[in-house]
Protein backbone atom coordinates (compact mmCIF):
# COMPACT_ATOMS: atom_id res chain seq x y z
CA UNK A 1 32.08 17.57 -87.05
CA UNK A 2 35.68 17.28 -87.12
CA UNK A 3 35.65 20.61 -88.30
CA UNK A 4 33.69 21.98 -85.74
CA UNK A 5 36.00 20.35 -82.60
CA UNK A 6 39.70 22.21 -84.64
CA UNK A 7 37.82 25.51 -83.21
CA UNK A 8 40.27 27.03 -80.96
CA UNK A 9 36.78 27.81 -79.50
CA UNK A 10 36.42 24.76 -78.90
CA UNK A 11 37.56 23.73 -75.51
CA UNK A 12 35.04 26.07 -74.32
CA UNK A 13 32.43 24.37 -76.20
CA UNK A 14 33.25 21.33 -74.46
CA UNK A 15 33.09 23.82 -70.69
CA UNK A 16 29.77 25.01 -71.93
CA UNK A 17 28.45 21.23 -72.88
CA UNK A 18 29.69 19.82 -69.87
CA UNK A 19 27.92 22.83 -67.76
CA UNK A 20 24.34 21.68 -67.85
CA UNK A 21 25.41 18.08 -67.30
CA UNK A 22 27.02 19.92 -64.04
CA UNK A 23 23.89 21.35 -63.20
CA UNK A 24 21.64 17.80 -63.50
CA UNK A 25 24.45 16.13 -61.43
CA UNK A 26 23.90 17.91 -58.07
CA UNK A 27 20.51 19.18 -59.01
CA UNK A 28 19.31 15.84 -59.16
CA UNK A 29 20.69 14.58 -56.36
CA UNK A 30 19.68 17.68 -54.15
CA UNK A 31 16.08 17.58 -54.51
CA UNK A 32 15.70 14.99 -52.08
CA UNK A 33 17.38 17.19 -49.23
CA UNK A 34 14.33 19.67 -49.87
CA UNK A 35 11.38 17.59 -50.58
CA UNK A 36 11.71 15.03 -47.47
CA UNK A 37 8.18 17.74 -45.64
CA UNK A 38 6.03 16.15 -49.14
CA UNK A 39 7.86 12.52 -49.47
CA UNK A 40 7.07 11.72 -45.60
CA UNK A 41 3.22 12.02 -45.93
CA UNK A 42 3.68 9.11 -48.74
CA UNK A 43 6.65 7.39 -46.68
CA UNK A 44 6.36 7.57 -42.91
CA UNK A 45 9.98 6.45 -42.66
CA UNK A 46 11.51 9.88 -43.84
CA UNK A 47 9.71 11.46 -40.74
CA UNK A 48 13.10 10.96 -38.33
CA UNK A 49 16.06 12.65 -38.97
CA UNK A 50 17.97 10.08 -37.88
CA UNK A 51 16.66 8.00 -41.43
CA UNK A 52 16.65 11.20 -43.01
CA UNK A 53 19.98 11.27 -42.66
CA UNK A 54 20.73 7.68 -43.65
CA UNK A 55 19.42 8.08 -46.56
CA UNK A 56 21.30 10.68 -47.43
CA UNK A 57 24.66 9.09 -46.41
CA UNK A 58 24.04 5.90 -48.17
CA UNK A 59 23.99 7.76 -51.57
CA UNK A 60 27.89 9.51 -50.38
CA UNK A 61 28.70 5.80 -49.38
CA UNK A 62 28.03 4.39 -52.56
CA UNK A 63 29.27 7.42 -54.19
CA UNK A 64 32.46 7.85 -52.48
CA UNK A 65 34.08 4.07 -53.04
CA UNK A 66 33.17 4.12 -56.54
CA UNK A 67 34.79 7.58 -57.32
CA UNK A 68 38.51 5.47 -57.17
CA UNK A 69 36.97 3.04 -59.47
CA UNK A 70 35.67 5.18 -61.38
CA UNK A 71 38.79 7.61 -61.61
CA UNK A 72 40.99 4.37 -63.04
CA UNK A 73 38.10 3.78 -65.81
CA UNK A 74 38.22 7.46 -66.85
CA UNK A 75 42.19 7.12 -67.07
CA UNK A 76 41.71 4.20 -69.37
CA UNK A 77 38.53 4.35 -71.15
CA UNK A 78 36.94 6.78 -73.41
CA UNK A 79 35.38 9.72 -71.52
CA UNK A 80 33.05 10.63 -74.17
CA UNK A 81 30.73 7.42 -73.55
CA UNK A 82 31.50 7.48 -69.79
CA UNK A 83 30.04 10.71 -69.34
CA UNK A 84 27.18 9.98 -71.45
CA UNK A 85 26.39 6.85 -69.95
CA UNK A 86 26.43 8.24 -66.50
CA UNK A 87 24.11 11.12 -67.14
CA UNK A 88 21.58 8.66 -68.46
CA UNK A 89 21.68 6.01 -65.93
CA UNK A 90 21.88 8.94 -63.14
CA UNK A 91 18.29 10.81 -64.94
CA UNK A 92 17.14 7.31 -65.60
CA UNK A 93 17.37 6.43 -61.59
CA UNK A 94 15.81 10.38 -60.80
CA UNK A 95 12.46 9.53 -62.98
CA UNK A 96 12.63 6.24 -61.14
CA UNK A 97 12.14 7.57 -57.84
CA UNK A 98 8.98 9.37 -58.37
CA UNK A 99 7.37 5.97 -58.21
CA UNK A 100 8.89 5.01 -54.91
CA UNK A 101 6.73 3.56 -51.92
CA UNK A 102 8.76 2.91 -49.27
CA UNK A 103 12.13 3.75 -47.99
CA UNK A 104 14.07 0.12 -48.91
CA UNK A 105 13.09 0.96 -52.69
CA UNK A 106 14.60 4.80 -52.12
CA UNK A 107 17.95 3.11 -50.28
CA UNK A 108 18.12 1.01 -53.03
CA UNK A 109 17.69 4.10 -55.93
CA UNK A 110 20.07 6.56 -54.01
CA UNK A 111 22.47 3.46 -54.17
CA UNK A 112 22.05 3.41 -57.43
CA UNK A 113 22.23 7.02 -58.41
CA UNK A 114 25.76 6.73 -56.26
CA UNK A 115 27.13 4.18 -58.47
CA UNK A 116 26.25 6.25 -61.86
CA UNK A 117 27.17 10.10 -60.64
CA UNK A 118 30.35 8.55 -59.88
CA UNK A 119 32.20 7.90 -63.31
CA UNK A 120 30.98 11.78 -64.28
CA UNK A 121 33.55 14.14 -62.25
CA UNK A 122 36.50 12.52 -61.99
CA UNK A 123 35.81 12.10 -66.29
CA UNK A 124 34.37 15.13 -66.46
CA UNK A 125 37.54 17.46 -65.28
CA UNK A 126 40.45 15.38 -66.10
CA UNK A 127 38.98 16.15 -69.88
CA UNK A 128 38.93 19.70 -69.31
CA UNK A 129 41.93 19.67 -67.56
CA UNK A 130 43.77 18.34 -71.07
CA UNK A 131 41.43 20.60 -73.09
CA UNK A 132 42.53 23.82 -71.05
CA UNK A 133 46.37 23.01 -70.51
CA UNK A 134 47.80 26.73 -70.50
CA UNK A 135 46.39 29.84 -68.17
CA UNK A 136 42.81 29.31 -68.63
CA UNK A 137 42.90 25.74 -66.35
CA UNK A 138 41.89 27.11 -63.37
CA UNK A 139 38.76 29.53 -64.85
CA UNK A 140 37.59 26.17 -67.56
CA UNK A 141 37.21 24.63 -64.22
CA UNK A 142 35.58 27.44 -62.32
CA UNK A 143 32.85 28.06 -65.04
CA UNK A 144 32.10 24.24 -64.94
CA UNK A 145 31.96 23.67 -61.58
CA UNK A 146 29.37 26.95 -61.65
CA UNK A 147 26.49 24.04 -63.15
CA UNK A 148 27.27 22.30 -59.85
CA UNK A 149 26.57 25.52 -57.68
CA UNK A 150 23.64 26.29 -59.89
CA UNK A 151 22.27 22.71 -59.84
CA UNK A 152 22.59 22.65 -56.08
CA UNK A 153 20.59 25.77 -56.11
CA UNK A 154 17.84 24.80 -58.47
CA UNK A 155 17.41 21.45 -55.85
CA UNK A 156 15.97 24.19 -53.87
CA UNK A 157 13.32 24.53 -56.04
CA UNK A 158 12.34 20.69 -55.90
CA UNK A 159 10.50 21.39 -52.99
CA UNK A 160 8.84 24.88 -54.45
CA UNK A 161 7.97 22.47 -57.29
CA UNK A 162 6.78 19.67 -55.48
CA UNK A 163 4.39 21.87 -53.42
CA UNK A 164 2.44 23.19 -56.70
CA UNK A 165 2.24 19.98 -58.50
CA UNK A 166 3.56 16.51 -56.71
CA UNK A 167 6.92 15.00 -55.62
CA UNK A 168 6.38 12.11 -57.97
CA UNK A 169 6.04 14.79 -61.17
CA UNK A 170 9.26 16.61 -60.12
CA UNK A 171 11.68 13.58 -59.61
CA UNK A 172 9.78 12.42 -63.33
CA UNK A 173 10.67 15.38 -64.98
CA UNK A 174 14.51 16.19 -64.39
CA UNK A 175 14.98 12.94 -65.10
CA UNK A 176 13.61 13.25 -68.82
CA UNK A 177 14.94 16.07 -69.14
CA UNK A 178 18.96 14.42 -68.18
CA UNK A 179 18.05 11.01 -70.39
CA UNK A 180 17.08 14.01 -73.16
CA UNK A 181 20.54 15.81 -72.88
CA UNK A 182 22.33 12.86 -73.19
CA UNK A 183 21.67 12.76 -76.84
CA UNK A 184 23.42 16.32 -77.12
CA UNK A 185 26.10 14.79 -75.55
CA UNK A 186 26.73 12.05 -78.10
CA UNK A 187 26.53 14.46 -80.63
CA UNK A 188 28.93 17.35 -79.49
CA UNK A 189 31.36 16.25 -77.04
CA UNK A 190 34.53 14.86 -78.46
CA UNK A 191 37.29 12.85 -76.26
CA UNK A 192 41.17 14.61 -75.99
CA UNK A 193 43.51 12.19 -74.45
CA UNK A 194 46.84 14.12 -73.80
CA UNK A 195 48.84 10.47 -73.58
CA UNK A 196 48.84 7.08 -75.26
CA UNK A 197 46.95 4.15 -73.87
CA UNK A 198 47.51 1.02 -75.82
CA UNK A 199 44.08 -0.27 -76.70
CA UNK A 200 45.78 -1.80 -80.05
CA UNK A 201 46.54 -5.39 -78.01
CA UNK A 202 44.96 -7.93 -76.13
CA UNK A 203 46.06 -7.30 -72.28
CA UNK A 204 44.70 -10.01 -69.68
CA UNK A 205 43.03 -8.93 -67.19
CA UNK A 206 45.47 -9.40 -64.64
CA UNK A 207 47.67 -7.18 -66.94
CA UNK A 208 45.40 -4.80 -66.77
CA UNK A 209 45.66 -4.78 -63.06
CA UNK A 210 49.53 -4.48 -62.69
CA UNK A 211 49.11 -1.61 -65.07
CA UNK A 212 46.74 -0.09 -62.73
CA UNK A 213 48.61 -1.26 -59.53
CA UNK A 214 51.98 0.73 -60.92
CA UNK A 215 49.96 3.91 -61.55
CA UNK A 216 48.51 3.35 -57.83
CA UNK A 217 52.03 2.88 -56.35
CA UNK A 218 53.13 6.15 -58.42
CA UNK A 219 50.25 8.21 -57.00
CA UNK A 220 50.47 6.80 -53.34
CA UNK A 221 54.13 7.28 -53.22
CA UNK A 222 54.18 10.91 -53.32
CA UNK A 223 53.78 12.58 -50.43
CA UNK A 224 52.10 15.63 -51.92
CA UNK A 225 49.41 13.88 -53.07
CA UNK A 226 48.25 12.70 -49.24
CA UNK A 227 48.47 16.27 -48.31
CA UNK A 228 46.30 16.68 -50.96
CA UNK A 229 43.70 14.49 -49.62
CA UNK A 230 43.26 15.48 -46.56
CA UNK A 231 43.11 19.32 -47.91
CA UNK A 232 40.21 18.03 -49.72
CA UNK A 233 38.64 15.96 -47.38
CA UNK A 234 38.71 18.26 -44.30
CA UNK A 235 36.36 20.78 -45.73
CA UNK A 236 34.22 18.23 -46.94
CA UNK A 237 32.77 17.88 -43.48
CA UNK A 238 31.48 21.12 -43.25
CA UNK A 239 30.92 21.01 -47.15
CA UNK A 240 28.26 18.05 -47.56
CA UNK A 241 26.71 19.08 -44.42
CA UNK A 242 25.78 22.38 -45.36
CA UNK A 243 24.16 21.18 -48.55
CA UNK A 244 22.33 18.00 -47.38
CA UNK A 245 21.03 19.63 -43.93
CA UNK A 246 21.21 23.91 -44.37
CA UNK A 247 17.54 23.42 -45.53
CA UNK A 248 16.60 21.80 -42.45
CA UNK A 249 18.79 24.32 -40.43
CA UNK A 250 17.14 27.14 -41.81
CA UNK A 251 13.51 25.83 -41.08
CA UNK A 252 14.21 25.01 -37.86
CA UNK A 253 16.02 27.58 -36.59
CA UNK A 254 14.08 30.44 -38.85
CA UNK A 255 10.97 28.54 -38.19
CA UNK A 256 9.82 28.45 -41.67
CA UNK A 257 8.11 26.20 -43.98
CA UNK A 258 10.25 24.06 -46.18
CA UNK A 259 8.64 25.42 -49.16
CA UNK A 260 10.56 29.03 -48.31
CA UNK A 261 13.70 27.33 -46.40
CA UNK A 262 14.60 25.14 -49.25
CA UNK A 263 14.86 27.39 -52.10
CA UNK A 264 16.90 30.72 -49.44
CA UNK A 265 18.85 28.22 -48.22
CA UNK A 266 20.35 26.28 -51.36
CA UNK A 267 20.08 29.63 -53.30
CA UNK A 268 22.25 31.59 -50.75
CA UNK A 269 24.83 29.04 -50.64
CA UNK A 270 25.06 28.54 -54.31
CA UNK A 271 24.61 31.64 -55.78
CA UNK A 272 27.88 32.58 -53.20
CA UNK A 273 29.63 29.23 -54.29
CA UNK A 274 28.99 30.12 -58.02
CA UNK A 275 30.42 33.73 -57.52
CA UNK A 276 33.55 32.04 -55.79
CA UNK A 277 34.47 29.32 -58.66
CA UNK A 278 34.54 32.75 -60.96
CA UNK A 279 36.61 34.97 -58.87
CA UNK A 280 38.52 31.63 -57.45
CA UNK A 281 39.36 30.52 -61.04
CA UNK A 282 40.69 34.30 -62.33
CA UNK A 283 42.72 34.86 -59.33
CA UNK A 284 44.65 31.76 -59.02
CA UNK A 285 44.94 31.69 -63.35
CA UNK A 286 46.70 34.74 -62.75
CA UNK A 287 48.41 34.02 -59.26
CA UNK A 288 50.19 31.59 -60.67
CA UNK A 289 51.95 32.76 -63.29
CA UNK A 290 53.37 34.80 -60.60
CA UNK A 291 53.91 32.18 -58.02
CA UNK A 292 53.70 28.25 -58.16
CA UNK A 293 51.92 28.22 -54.98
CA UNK A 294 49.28 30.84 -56.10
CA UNK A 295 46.78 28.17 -56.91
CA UNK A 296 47.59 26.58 -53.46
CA UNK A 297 47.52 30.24 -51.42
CA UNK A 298 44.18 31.09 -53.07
CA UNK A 299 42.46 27.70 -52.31
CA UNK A 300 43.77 28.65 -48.22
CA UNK A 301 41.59 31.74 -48.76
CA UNK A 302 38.96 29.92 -49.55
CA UNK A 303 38.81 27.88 -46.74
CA UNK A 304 40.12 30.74 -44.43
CA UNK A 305 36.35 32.12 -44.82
CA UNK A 306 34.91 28.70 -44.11
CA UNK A 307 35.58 29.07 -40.29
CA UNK A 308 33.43 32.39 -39.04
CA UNK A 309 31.04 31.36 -41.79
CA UNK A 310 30.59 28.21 -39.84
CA UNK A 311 30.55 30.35 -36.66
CA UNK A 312 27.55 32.44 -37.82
CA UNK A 313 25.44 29.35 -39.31
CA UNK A 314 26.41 27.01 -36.11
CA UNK A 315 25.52 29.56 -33.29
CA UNK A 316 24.22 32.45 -34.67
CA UNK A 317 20.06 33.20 -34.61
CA UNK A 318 17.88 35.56 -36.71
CA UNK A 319 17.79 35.28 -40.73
CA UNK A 320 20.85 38.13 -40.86
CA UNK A 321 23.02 36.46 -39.20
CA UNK A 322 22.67 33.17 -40.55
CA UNK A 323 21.88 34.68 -44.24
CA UNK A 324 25.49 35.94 -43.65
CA UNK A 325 27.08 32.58 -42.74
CA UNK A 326 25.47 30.85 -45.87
CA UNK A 327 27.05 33.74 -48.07
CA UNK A 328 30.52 33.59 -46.78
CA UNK A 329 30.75 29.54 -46.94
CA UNK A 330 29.80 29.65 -50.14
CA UNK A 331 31.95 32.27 -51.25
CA UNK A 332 34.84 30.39 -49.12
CA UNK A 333 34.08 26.85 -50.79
CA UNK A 334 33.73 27.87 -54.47
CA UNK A 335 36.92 29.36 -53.88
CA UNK A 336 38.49 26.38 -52.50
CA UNK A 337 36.53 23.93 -54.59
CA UNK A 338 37.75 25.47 -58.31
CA UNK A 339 41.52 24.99 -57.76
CA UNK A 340 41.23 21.26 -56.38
CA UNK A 341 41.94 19.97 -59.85
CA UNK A 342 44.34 22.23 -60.63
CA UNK A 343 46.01 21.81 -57.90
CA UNK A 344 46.33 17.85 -58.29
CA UNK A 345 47.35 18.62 -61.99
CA UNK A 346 50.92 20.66 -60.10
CA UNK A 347 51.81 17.08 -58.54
CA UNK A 348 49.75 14.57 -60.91
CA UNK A 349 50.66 14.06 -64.40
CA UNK A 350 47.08 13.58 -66.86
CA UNK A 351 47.48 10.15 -67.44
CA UNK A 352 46.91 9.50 -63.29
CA UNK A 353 44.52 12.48 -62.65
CA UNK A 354 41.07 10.67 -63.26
CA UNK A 355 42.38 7.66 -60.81
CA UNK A 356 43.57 10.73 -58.12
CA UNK A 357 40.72 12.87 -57.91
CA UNK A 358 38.75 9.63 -57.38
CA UNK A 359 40.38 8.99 -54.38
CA UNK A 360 39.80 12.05 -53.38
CA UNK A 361 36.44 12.23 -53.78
CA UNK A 362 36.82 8.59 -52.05
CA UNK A 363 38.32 10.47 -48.95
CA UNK A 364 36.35 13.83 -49.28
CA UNK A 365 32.52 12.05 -49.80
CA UNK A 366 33.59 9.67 -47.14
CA UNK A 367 33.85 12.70 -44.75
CA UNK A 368 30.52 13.77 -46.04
CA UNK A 369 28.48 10.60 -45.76
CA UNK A 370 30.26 10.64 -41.71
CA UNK A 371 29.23 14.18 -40.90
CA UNK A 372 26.04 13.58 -42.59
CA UNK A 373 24.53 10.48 -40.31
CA UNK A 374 26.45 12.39 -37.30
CA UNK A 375 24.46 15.05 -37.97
CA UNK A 376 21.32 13.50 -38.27
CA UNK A 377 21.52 12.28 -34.81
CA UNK A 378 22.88 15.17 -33.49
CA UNK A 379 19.72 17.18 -33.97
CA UNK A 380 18.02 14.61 -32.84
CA UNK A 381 20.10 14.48 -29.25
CA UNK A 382 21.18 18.03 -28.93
CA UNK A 383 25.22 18.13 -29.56
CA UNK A 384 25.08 19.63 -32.70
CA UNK A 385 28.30 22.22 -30.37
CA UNK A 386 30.52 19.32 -30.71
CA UNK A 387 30.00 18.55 -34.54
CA UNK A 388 30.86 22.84 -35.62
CA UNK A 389 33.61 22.43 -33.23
CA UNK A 390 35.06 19.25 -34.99
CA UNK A 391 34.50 20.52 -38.60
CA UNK A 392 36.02 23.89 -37.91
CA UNK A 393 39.07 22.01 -36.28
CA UNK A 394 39.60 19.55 -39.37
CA UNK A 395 39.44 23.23 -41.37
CA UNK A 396 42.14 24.72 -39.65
CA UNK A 397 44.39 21.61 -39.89
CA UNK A 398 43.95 21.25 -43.72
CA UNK A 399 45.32 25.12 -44.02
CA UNK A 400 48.05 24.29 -42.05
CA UNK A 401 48.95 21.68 -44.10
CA UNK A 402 48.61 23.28 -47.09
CA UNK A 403 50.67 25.62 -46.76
CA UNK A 404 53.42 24.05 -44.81
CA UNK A 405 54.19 21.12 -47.07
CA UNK A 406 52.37 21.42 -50.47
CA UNK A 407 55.81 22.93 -52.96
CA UNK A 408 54.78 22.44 -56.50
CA UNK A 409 57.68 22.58 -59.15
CA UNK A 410 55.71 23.16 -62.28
CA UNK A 411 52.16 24.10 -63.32
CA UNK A 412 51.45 21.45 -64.99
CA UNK A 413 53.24 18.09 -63.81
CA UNK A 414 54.61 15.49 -66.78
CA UNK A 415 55.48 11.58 -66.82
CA UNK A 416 58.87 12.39 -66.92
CA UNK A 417 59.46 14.53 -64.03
CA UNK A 418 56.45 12.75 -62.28
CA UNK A 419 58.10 9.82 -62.16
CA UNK A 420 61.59 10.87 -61.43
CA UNK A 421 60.51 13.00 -58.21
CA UNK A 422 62.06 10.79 -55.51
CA UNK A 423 60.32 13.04 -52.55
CA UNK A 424 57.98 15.39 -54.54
CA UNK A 425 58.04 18.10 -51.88
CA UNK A 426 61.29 18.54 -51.44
């Protein structure tokens, strides 16, 4: 084996592994956004939005304050087994909530399915960040976070499934199929630490946390890496709400069965999100040999085509026109979304880049699980004007931002300079 992981192929292997695990992640946690039409004649709860929506936040909830958690693990630990042990737990929790009767026991799964997703992306691109370290960062990235676009497009199909056989058999079988691949995992993937954590003596536990404390101090100290947060947690209003509520959108404004609304909706949005991490990853790869900011100035043309896509899904009527929004958001995200890590890695050395993108997938999910319950009850009462308005505002503001105070130095940020960076955008 130790053959096999010299390859210079090799740190694509580890891409392709981590690809389908990509896929399960969101897949798995999408199918409940599609199937609520079959799970409410079995649980009368799910019939309000309102709950609906709930239920959907609690998951982002959970999700989004163990992501920091979760990050400082990764940076730590091993994140071989943590990747492995997530996918199981998260495909163990999946099969679990085919046999759900009520919607405490679902709260209670989705909180549990929150906790285990968590430790897998921070892990899960902080190792491909030190596995791709020259020109390829960017496009390692974009072809990994292509499972997530493709998993969030095959949730679509939970519903299209559900309808020919049962909701109960389709939550069963992804989750086999995830406690299945985990096994490939063990076998395959191989950990690449990039730095030296000493493992070799005993450290107290409150050792541990002063070690973790500095690293904190480090990350929150630099300015950069605020702007940074925000950047990533503006979009995510708009983000999580397209993909927990566009299949409702569509069947209520297209009037059209869930069985059809599910699948064009998730598909259009992913398949255009999938297209963007490509074409994101290749342009700002070779942007910023170029230009230091060339990651930074293609993520702003990402979310530049976030706004009239928001426009057209928000007000527009008739399946064109909304079609149309769905395409250009997703083409506009995946953009945005491929170069967040890469980004992080300009003003983050490795050894802290688990621990930051977990807070910001703290800050970003937060934003989610918010516009998620908002939304929810705006359908319910009729502003849904005033939520387009705020998310296209927060949009705007993140650009701004962006491009105003974000002045990277290097590509890829070291301990030494890290650390020696009084005011890091300077």
């Amino acid at each position: 084996m130790s053959t096999f992981t010299e390859k210079k192929s090799y740190p694509w292997v580890v891409v392709g592994i981590l690809w389908f695990v990509a896929l399960l992640n969101y897949l798995d946690r999408q199918m409940l956004a599609t199937m609520k039409p079959f799970m409410e004649v079995d649980i009368a709860e799910l019939v309000t939005a309102t709950n609906f929506g709930r239920l959907m936040a609690i998951f982002l909830w959970i999700y989004a304050f163990m992501s920091p958690l979760s990050g400082m693990i990764a940076d730590r630990l091993n994140r071989k087994w943590l990747i492995v042990i997530s996918l199981f737990v998260w495909s163990a929790v999946t099969l679990t909530m085919g046999y759900a009767r009520n919607i405490d026991q679902l709260y209670i799964l989705r909180a549990a399915m929150g906790i285990s997703e968590a430790f897998y992306v921070p892990a899960a691109l902080s190792l491909i960040a030190d596995y791709h370290q020259g020109k390829t960062r960017s496009l390692a990235i974009g072809f990994h976070t292509s499972g997530i676009y493709l998993g969030q497009a095959l949730g679509g199909f939970g519903a299209t499934l559900a309808a020919g056989t049962s909701w109960q058999f389709t939550f069963h079988s992804f989750g086999l199929i995830g406690m299945a691949y985990s096994l490939i995992l063990i076998a395959f993937l191989r950990e690449k630490k990039t730095y030296h954590v000493t493992t070799n003596q005993k450290r107290s536990f409150a050792q541990e946390l002063t070690t973790m404390g500095k690293g904190l101090s480090l990350l929150f100290s630099n300015i950069a890496f605020w702007v940074i947060l925000f950047y990533f947690s503006a979009p995510s209003l708009p983000g999580w709400a397209t993909k927990n509520w566009l299949p409702t959108l569509f069947s209520e404004s297209l009037n059209m069965g869930m069985e059809k609304a599910g699948p064009l909706s998730t598909m259009t949005l992913a398949m255009a999100s999938l297209f963007g991490v490509i074409a994101g990853g290749y342009l700002s790869d070779r942007w910023v040999t170029k230009h230091l900011k060339g990651r930074i100035y293609t993520g702003v043309i990402g979310l530049g085509l976030t706004i009239p896509a928001l426009v057209l899904i928000g007000y527009g009527s008739g399946l064109p026109t909304v079609i149309t929004g769905a395409l250009l958001f997703g083409l506009g995200f995946g953009v945005f979304d491929v170069n967040n890590m890469p980004i992080l890695c300009q003003f983050v050395p490795s050894r802290y880049r688990a621990t930051g993108y977990g807070f910001m997938n703290l800050a970003g999910i937060s934003a989610g699980a918010i516009i998620t319950n908002e939304l929810g009850k705006a359908l319910d009462a009729g502003y849904m004007t005033s939520v387009f308005i705020v998310m296209m505002g927060a949009v705007l503001l993140a650009i701004v931002l962006q491009l105003v105070v974000l002045r990277p130095k290097t590509v890829d940020m070291t301990d030494a300079l890290f650390i020696k960076r009084q005011d890091p955008v300077r």
